[in-house]
Protein backbone atom coordinates (compact mmCIF):
# COMPACT_ATOMS: atom_id res chain seq x y z
CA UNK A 1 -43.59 127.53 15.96
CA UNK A 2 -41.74 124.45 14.78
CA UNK A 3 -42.54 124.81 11.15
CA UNK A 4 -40.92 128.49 11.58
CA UNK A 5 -37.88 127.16 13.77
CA UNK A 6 -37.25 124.06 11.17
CA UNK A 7 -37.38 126.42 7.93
CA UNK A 8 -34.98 129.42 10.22
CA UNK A 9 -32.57 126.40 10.52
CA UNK A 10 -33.25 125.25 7.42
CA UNK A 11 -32.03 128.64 5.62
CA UNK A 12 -29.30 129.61 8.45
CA UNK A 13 -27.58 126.13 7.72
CA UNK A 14 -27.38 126.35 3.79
CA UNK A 15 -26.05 129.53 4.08
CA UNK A 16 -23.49 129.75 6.56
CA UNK A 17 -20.46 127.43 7.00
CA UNK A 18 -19.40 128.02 10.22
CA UNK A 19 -19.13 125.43 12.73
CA UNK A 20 -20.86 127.32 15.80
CA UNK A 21 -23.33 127.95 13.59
CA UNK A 22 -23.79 124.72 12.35
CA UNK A 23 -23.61 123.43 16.21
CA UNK A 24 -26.37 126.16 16.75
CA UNK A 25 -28.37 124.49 14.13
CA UNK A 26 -28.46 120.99 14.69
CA UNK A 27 -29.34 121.53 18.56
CA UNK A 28 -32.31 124.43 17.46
CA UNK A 29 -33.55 121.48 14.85
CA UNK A 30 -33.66 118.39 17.99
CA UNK A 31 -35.28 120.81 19.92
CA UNK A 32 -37.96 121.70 17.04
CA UNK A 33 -38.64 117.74 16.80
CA UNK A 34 -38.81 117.67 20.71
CA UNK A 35 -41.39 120.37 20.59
CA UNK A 36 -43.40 118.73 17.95
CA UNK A 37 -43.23 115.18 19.64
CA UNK A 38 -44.31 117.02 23.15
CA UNK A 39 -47.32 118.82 21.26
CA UNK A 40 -48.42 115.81 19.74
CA UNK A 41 -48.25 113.71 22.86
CA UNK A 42 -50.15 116.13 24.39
CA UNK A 43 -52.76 116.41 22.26
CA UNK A 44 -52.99 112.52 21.81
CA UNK A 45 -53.44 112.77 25.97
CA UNK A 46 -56.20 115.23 25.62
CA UNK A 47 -58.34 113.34 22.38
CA UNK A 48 -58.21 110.03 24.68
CA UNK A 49 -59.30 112.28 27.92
CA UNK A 50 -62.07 113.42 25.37
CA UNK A 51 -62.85 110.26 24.39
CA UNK A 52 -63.38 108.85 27.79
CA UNK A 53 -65.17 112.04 29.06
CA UNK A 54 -67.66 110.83 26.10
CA UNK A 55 -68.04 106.86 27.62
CA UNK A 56 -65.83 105.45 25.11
CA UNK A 57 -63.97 101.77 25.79
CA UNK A 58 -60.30 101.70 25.46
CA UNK A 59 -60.73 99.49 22.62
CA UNK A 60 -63.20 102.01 20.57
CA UNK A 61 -60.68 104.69 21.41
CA UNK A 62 -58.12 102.36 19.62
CA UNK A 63 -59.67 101.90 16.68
CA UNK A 64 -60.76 105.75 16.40
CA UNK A 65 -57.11 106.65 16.93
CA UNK A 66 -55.39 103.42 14.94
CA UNK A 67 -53.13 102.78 18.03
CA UNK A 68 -53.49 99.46 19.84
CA UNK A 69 -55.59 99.29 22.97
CA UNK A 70 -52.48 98.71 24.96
CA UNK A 71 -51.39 102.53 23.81
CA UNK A 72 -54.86 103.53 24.89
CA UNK A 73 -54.70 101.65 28.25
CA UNK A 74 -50.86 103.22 28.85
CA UNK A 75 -52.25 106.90 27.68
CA UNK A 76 -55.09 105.94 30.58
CA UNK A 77 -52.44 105.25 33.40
CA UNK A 78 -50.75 108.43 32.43
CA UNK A 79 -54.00 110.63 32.46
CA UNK A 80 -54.43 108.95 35.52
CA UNK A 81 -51.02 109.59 37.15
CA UNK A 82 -51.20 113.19 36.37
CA UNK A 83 -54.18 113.80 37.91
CA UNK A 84 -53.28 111.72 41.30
CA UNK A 85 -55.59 108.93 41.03
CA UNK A 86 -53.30 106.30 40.34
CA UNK A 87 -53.57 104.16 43.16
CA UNK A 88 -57.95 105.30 43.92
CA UNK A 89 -61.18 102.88 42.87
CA UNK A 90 -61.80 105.97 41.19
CA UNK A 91 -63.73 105.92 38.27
CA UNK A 92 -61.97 107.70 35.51
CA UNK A 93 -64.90 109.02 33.54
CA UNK A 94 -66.36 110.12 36.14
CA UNK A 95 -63.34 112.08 37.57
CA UNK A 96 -62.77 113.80 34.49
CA UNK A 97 -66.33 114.97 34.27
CA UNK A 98 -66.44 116.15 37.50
CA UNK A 99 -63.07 118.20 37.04
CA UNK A 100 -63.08 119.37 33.55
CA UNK A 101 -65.90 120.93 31.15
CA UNK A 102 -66.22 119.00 27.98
């Protein structure tokens, strides 16, 4: 969907001068990028919930994903806070393997 929203734009800004339409344009383009940047997020939250479903340190899961462990720990806290065991001794591997099927 981005790809197809980026190229629209893309084509509707080359050819038309207008200024709504060039308005129209540059706010459909931020919102492409926001759209990628949310998908990729996303799917960096759910390879690290992978990871640690499979028994893997925060450091392996850094140097799998070449982000620093400190990414990895904040992606953990995140995972974490979404799923409301923030503030529990609960063991996060084993939450998410209870919860979810790998």
């Amino acid at each position: 969907l981005p790809v197809t929203i980026g190229s629209s734009v893309s084509i509707v800004s080359s050819s038309t001068p207008d200024s709504r339409t060039s308005a129209y344009c540059a706010c459909a383009s931020a919102r492409s990028k926001s759209a990628v940047y949310f998908w990729s997020a996303l799917s960096s939250l759910v390879q690290i919930a992978n990871c640690i479903m499979q028994g893997m340190r925060s450091k392996e899961i850094a140097g799998l994903m070449k982000l620093s462990k400190g990414t990895i720990d904040f992606y953990r806290n995140n995972i974490r806070k979404k799923l409301g065991i923030r503030n529990q001794k609960a063991n996060l591997q084993s939450y998410l393997l209870a919860h979810f099927k790998m």
